[in-house]
N, C-alpha and C. Protein backbone atom coordinates (compact mmCIF):
# COMPACT_ATOMS: atom_id res chain seq x y z
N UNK A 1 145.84 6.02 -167.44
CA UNK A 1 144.62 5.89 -166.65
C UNK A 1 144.91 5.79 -165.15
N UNK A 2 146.36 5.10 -164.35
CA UNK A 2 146.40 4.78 -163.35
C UNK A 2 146.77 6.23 -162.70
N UNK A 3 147.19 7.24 -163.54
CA UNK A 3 147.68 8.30 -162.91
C UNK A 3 146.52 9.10 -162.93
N UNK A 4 145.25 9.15 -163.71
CA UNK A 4 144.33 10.05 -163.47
C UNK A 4 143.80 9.32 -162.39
N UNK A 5 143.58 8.15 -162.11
CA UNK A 5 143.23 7.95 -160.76
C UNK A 5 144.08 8.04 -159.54
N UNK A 6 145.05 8.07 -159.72
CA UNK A 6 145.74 8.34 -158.66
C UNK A 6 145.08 9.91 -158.02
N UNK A 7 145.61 10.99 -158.85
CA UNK A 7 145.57 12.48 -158.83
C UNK A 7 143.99 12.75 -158.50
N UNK A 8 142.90 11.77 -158.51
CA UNK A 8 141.61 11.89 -157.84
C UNK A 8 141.82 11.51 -156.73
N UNK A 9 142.38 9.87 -156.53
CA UNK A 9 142.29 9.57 -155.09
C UNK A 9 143.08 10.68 -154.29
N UNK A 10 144.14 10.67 -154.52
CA UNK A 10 144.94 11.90 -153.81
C UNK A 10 144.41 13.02 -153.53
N UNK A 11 143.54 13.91 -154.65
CA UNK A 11 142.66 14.95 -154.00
C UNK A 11 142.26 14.89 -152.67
N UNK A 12 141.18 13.78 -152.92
CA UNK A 12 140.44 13.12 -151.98
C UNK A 12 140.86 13.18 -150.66
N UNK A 13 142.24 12.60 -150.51
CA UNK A 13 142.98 11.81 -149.22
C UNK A 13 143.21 13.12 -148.94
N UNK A 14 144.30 14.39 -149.13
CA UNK A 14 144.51 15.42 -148.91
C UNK A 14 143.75 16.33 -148.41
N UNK A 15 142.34 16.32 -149.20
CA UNK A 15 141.11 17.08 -148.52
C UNK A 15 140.51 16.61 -146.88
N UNK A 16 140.61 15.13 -146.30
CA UNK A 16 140.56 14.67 -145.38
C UNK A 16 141.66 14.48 -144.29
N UNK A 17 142.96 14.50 -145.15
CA UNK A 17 144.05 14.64 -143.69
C UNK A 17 144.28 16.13 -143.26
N UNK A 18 144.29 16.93 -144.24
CA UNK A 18 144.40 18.30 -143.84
C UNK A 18 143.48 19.18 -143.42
N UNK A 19 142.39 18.40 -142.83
CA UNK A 19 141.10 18.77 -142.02
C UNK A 19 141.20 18.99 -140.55
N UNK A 20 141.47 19.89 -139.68
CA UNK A 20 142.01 20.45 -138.45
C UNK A 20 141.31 19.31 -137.60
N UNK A 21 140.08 18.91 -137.79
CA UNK A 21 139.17 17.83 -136.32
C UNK A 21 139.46 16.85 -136.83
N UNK A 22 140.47 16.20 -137.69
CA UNK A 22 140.73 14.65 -138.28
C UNK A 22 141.38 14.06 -136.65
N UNK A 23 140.67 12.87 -135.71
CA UNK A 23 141.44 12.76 -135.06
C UNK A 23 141.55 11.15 -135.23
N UNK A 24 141.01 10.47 -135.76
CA UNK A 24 141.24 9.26 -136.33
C UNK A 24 141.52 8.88 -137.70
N UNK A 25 142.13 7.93 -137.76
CA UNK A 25 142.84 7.67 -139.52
C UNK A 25 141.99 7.78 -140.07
N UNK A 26 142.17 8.19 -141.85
CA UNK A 26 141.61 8.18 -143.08
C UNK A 26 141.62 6.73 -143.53
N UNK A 27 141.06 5.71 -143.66
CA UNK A 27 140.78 4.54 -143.76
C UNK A 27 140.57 4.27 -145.16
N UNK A 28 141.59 3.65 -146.01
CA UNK A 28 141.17 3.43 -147.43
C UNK A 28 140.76 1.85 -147.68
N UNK A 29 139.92 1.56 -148.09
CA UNK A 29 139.79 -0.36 -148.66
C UNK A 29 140.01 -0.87 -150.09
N UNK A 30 140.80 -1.42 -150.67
CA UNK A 30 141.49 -1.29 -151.94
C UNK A 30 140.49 -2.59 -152.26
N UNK A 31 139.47 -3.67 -152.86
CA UNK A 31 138.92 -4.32 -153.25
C UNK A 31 139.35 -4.64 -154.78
N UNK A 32 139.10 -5.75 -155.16
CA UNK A 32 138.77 -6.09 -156.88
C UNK A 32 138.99 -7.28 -157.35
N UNK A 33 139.77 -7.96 -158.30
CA UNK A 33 138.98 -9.15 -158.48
C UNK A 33 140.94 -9.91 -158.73
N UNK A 34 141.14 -10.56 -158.46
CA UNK A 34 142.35 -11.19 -158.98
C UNK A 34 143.34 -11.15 -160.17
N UNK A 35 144.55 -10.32 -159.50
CA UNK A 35 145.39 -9.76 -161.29
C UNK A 35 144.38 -8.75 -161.26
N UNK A 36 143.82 -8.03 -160.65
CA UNK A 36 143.35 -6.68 -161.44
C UNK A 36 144.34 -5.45 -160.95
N UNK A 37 145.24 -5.39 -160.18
CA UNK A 37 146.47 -4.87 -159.57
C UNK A 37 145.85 -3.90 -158.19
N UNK A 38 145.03 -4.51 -157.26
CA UNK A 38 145.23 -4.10 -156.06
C UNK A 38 146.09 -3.66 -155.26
N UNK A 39 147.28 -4.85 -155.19
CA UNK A 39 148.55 -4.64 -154.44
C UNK A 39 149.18 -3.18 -154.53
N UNK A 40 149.28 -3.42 -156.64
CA UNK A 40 150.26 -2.07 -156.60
C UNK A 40 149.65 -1.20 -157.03
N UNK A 41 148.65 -0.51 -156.70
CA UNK A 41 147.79 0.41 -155.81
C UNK A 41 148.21 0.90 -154.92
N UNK A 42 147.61 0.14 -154.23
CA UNK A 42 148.03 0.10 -152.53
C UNK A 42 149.53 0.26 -152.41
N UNK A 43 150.41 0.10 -153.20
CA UNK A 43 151.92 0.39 -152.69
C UNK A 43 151.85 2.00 -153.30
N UNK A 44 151.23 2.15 -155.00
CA UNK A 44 151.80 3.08 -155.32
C UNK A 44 150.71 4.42 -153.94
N UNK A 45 149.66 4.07 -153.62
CA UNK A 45 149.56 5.17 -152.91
C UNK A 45 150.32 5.34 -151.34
N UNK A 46 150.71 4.13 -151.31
CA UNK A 46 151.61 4.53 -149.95
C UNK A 46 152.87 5.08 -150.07
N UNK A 47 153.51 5.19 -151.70
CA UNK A 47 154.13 5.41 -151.61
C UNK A 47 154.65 7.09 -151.91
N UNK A 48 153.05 7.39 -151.99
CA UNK A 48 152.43 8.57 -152.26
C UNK A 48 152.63 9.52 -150.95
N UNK A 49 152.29 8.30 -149.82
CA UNK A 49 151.90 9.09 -148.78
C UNK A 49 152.58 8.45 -147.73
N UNK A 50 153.90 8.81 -147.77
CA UNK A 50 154.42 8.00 -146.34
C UNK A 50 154.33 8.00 -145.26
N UNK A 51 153.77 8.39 -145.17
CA UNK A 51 153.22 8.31 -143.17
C UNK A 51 151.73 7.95 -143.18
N UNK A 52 152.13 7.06 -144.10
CA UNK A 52 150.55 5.56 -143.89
C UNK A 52 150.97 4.36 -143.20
N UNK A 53 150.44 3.07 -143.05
CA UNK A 53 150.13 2.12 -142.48
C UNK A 53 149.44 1.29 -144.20
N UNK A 54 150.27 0.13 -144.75
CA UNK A 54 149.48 -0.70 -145.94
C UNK A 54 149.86 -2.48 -145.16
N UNK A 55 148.12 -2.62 -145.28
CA UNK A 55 148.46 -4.26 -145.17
C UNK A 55 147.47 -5.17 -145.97
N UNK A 56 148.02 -5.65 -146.20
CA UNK A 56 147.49 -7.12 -147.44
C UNK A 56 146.28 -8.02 -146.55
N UNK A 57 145.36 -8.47 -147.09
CA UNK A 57 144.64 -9.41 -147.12
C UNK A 57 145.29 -11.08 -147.45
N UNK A 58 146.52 -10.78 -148.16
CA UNK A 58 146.91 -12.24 -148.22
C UNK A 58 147.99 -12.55 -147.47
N UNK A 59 147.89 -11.32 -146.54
CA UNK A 59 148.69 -12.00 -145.17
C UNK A 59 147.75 -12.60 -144.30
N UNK A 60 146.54 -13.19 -144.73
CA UNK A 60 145.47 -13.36 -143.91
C UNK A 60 144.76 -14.67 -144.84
N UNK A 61 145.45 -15.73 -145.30
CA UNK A 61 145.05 -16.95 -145.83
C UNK A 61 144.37 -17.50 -144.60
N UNK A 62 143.57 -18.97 -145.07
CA UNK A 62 143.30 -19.56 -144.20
C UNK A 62 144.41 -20.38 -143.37
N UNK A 63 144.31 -21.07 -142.34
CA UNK A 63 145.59 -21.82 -141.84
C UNK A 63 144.69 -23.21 -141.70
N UNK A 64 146.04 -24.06 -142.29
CA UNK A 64 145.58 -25.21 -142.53
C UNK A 64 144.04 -25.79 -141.29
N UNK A 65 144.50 -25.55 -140.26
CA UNK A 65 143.23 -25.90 -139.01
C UNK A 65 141.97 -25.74 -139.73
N UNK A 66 142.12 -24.10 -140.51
CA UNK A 66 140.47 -23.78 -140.46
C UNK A 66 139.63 -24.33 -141.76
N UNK A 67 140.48 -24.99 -142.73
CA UNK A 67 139.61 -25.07 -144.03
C UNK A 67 139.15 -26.14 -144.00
N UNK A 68 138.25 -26.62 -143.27
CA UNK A 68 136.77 -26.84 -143.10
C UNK A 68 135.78 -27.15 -144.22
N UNK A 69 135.42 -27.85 -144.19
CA UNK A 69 134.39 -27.78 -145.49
C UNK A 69 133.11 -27.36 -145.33
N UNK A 70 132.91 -27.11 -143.95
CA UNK A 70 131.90 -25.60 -143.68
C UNK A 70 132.67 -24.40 -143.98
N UNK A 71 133.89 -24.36 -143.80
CA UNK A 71 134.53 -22.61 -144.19
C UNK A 71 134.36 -22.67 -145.64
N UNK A 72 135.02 -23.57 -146.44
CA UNK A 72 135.30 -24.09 -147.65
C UNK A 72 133.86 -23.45 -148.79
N UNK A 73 132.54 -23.48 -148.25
CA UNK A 73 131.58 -23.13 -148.22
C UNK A 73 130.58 -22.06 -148.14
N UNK A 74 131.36 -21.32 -147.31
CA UNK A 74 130.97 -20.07 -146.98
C UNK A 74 131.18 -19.01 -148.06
N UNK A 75 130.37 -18.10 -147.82
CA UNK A 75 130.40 -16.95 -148.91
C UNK A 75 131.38 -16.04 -148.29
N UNK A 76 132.52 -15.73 -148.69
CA UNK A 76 133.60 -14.36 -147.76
C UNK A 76 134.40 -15.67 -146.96
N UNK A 77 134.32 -16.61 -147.22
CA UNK A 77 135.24 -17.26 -145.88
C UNK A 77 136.38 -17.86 -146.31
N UNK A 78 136.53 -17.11 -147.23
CA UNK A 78 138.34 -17.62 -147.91
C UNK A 78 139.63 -17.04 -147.27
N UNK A 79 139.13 -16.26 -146.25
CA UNK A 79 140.31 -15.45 -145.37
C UNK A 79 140.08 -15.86 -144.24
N UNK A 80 141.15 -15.79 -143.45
CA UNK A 80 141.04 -15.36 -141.70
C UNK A 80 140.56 -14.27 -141.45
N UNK A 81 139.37 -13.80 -141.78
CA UNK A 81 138.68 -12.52 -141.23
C UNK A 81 138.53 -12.30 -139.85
N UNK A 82 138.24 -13.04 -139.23
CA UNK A 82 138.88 -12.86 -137.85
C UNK A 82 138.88 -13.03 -136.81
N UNK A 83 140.60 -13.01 -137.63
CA UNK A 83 141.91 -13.25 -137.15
C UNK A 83 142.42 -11.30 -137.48
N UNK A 84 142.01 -10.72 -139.14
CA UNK A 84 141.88 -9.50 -139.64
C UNK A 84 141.30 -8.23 -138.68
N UNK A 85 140.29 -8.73 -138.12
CA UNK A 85 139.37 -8.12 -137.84
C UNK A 85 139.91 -7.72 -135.98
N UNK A 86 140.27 -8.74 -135.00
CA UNK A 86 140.78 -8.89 -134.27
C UNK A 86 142.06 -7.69 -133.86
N UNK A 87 143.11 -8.10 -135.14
CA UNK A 87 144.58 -7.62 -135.02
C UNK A 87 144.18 -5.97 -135.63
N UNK A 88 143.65 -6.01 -136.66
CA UNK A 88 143.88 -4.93 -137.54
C UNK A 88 142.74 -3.38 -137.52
N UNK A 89 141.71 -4.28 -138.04
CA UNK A 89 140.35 -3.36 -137.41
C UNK A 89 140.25 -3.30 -136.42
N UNK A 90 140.21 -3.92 -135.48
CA UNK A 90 139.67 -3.01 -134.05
C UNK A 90 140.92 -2.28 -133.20
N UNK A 91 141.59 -2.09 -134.19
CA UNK A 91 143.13 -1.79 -133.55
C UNK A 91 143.47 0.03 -134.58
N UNK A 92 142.28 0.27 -135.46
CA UNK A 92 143.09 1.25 -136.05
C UNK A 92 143.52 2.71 -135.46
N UNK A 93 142.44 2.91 -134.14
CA UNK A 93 142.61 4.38 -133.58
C UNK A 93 143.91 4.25 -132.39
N UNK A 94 144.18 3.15 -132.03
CA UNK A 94 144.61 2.87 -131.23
C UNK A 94 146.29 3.81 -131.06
N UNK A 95 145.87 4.81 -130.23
CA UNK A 95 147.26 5.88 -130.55
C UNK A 95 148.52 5.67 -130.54
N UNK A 96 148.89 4.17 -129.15
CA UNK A 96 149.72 3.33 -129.08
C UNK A 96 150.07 2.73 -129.97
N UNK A 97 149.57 2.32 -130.99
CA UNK A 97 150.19 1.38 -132.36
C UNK A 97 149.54 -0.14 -131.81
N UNK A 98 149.68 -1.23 -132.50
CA UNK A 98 149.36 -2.19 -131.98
C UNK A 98 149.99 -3.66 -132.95
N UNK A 99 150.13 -4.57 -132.46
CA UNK A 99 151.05 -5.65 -132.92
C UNK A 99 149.52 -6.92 -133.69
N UNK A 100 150.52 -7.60 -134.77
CA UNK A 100 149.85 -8.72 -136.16
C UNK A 100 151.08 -8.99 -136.23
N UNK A 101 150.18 -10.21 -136.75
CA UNK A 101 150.89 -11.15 -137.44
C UNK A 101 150.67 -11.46 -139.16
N UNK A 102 151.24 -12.05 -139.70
CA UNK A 102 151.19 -12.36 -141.02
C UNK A 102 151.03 -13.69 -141.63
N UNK A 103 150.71 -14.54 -142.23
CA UNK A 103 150.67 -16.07 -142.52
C UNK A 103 151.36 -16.21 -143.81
N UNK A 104 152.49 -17.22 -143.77
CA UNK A 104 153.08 -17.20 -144.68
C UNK A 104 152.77 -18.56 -144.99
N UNK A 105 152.29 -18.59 -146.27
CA UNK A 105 151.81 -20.10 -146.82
C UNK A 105 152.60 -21.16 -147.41
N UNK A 106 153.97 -20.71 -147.16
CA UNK A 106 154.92 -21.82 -148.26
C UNK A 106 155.53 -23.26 -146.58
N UNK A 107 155.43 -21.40 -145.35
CA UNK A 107 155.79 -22.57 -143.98
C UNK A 107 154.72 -23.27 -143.84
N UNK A 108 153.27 -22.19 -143.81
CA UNK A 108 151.91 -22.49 -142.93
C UNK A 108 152.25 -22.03 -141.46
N UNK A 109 152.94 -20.88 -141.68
CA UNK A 109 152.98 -20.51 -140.20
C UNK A 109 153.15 -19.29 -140.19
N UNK A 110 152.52 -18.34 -139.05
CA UNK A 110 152.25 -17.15 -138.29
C UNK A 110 153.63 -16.61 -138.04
N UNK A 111 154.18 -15.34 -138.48
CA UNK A 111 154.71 -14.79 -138.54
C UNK A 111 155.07 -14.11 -136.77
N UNK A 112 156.69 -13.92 -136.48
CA UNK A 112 157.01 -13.38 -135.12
C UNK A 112 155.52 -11.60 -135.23
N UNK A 113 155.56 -11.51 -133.77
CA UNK A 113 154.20 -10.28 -134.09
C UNK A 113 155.54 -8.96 -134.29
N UNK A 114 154.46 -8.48 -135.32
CA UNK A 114 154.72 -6.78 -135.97
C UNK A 114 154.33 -6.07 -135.08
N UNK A 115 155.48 -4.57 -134.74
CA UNK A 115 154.64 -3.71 -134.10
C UNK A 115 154.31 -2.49 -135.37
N UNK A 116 153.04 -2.01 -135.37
CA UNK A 116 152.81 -0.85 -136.13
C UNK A 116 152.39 0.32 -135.06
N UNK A 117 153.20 1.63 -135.87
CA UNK A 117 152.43 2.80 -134.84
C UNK A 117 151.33 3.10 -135.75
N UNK A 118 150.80 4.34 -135.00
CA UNK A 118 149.30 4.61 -135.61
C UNK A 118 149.96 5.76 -136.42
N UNK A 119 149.37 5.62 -137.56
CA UNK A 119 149.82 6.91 -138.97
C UNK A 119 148.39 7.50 -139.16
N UNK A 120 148.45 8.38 -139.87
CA UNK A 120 147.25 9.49 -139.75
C UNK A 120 146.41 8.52 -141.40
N UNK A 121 146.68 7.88 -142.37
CA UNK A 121 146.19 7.30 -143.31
C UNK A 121 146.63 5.67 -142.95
N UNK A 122 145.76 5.18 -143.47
CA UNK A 122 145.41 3.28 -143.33
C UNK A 122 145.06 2.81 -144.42
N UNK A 123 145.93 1.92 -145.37
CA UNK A 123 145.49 1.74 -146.81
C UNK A 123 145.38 0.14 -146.42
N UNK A 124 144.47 -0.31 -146.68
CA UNK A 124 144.07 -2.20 -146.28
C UNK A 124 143.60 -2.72 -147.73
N UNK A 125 144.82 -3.58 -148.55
CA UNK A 125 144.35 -4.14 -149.86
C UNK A 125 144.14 -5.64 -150.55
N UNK A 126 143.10 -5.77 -151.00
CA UNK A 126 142.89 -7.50 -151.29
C UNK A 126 141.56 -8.00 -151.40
N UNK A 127 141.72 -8.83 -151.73
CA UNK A 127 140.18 -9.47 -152.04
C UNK A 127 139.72 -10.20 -150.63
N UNK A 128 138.74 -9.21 -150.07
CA UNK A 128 137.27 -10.22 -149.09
C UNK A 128 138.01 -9.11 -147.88
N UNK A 129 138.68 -7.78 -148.39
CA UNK A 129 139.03 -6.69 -147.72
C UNK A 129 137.66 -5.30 -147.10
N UNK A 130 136.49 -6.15 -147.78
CA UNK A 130 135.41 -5.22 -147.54
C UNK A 130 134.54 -6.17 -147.51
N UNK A 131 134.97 -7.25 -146.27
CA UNK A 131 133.68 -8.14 -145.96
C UNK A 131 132.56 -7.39 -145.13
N UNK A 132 131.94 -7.66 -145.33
CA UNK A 132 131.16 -7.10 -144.17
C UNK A 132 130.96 -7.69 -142.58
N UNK A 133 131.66 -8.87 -142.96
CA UNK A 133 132.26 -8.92 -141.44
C UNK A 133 132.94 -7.74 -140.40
N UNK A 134 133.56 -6.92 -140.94
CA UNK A 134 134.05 -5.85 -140.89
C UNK A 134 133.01 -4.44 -140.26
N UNK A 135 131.95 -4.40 -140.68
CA UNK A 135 131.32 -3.24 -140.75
C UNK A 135 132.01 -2.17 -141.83
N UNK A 136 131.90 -0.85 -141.04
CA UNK A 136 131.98 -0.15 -142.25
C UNK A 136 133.32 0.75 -141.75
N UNK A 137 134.25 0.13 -142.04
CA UNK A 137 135.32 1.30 -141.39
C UNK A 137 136.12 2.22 -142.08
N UNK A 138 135.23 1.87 -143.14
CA UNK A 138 136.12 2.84 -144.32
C UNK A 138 135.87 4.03 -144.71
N UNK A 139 136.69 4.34 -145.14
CA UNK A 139 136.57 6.35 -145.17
C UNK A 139 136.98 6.44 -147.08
N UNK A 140 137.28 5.74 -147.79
CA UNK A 140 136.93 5.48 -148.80
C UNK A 140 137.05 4.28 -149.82
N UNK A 141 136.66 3.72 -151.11
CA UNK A 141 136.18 2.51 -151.21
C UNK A 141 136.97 2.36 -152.65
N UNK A 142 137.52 1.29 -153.19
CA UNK A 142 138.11 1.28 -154.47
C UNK A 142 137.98 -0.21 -154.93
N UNK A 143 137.45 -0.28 -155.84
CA UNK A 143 136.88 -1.68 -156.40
C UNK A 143 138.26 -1.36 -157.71
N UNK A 144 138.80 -2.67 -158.05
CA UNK A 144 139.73 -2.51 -159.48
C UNK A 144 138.90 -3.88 -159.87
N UNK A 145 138.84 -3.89 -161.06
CA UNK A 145 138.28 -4.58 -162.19
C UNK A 145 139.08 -5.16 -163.68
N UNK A 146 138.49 -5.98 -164.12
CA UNK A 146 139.17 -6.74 -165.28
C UNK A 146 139.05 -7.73 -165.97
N UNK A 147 138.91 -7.70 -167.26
CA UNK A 147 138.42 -8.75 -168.06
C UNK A 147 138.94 -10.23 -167.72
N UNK A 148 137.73 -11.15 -168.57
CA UNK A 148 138.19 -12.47 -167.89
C UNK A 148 139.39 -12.98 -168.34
N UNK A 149 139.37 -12.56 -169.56
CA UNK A 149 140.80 -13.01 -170.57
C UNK A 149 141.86 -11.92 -170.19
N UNK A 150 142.17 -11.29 -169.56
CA UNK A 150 143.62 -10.40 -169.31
C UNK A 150 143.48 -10.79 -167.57
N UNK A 151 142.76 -11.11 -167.14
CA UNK A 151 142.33 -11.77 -165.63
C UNK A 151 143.21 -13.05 -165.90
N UNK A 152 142.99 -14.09 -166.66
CA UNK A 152 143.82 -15.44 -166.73
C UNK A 152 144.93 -15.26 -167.10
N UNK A 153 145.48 -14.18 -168.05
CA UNK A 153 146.37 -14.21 -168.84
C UNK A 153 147.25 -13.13 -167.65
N UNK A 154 147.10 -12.41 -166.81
CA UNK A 154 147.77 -12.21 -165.41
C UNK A 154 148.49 -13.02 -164.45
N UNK A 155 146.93 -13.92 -164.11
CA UNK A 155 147.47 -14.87 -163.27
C UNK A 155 148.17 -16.19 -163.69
N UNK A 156 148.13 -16.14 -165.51
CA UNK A 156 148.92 -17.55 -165.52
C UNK A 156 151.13 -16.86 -165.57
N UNK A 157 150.87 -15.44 -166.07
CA UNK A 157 152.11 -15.45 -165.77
C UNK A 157 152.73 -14.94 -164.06
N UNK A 158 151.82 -14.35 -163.45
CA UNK A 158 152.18 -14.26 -162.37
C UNK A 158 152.42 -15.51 -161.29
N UNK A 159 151.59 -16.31 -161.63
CA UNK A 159 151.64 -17.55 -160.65
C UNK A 159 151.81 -19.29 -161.29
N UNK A 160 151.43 -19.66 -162.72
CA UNK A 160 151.80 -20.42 -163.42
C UNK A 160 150.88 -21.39 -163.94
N UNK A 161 151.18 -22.08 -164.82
CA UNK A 161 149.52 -23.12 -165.19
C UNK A 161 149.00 -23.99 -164.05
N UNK A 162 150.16 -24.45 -163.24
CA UNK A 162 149.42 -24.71 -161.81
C UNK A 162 148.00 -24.28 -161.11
N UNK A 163 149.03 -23.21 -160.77
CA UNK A 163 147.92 -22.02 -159.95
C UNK A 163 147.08 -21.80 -160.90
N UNK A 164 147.01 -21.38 -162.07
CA UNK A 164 145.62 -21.23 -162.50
C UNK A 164 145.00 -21.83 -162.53
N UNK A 165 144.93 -23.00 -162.86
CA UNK A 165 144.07 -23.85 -162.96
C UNK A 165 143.31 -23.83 -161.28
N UNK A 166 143.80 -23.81 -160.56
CA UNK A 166 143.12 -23.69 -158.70
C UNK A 166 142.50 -22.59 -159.13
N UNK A 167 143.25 -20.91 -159.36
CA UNK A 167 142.12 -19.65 -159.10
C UNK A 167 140.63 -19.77 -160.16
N UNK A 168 141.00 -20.57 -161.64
CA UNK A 168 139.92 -20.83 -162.45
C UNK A 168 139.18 -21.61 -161.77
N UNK A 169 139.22 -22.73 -161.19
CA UNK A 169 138.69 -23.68 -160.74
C UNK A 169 137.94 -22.85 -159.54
N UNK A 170 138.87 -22.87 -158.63
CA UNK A 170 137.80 -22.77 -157.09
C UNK A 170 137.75 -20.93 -156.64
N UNK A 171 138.77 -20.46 -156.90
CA UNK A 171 139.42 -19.15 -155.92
C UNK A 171 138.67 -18.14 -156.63
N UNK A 172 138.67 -17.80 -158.23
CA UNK A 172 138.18 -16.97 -158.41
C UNK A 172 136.23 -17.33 -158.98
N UNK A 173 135.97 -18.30 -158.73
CA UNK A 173 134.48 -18.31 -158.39
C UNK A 173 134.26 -17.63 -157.15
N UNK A 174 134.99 -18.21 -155.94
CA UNK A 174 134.39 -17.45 -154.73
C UNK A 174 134.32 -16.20 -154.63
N UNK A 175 135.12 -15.85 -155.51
CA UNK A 175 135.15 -14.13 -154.96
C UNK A 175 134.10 -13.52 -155.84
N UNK A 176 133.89 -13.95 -157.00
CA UNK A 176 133.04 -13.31 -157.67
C UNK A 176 131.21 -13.74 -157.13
N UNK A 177 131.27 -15.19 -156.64
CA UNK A 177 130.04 -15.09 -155.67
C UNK A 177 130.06 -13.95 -154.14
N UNK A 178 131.45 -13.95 -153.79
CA UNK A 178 131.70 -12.89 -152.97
C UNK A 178 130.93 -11.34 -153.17
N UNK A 179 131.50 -10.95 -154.59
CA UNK A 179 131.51 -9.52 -154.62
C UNK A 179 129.89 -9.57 -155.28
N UNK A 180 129.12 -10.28 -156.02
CA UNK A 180 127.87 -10.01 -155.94
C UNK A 180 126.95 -10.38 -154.90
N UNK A 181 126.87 -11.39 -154.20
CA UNK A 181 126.27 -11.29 -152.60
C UNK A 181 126.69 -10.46 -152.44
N UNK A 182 127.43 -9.64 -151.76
CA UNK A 182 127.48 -8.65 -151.27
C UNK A 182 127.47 -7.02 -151.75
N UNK A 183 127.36 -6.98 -152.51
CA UNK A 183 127.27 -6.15 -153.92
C UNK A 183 128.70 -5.34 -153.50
N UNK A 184 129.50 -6.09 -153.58
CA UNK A 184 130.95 -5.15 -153.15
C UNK A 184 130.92 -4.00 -154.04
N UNK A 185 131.18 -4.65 -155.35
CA UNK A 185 131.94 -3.62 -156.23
C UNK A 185 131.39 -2.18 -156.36
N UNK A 186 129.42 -2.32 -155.97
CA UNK A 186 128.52 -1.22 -156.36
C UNK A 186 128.42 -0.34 -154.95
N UNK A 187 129.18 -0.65 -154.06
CA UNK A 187 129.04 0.10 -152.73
C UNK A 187 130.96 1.08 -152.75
N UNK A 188 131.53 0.90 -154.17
CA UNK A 188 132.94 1.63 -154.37
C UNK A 188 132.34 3.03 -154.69
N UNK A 189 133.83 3.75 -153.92
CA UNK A 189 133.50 5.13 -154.26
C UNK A 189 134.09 5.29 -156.14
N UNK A 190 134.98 4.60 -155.85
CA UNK A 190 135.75 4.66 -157.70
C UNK A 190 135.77 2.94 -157.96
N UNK A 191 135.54 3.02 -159.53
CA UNK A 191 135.85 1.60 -159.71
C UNK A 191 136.66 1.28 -160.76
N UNK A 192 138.05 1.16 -160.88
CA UNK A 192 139.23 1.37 -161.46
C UNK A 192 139.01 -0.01 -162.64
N UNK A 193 139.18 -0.18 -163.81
CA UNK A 193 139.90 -1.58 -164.92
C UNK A 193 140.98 -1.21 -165.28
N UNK A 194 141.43 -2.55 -165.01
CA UNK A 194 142.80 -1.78 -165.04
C UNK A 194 143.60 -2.99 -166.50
N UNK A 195 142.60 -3.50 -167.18
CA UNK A 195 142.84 -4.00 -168.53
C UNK A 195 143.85 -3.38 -169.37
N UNK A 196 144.29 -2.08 -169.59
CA UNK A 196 145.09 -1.34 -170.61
C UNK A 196 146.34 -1.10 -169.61
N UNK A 197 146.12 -1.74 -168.20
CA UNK A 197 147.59 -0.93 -167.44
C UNK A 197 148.61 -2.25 -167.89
């Protein structure tokens, strides 16, 4: 299944970079729900297409300062959006390339700044990656999906009975109040389950 979607998205991307007036990036937004395999997506198409630009949403945690129990609260406000929005989005045409940072949660601290140049494709993947804080900068849309029981049974071996118990508890409520306020998933151009991968 992951390869018939691939060989669509790829159509897709190909039909738009090899378009003579393309003078700004092809903008992809990888969305979906936790353990539904966003990430490696987003790697396997970069790795599709190397002369992209891929960056994570969970280089974009909150930092200890901001969690707030007004942020804590908010619908979409489980990220540094922006902080995202700032470095990354308003930075994508930018012909010069332009410098981010990353948050690494085990220090709680901001990463020395990255320089990126500008690549003709932009793959941006993770959950609260199509806030609408954002507007609309995307040039195409990918929601991945997944049952609740292969959803837990992901994240308890990926991250441990610890952590699950937090994403059951608090993390993956928000997102799923996330993605229906905002009707994320129904504004995707494809909407991938990726249950059998």
């Amino acid at each position: 299944m992951i390869n018939d979607l691939l060989d669509k998205i790829k159509k897709e991307i190909e039909q738009e970079l090899f378009k003579k007036d393309i003078c700004s990036p092809y903008v992809i937004g990888i969305e979906g729900m936790s353990g539904s395999g966003k990430t490696t997506l987003g790697k396997l198409l970069h790795r599709e297409f190397p002369d992209s630009n891929l960056f994570h949403m969970d280089d974009y945690f909150l930092q200890p300062y901001q969690r707030t129990p007004k942020r804590s609260n908010e619908i979409g406000g489980n990220v540094d959006y922006e902080r995202f929005m700032e470095e990354i989005i308003l930075h994508l045409e930018d012909a010069d390339g332009f410098h981010y940072r990353t948050y690494d949660c085990h220090t709680q601290t901001l990463s020395s700044e990255i320089h990126m140049t500008s690549k003709p494709l932009v793959i941006i993947e993770g959950v609260y990656s199509q806030h609408p804080y954002f507007g609309e900068p995307y040039d195409l849309l990918i929601f991945c999906e997944i049952s609740e029981e292969e959803q837990k049974r992901r994240v308890l071996k990926r991250n441990g009975t610890k952590m699950l118990e937090l994403f059951v508890d608090e993390w993956i409520p928000k997102e799923n109040l996330y993605f229906k306020t905002y009707c994320i998933k129904e504004k995707n151009n494809f909407v991938y389950n990726t249950d059998k991968q």
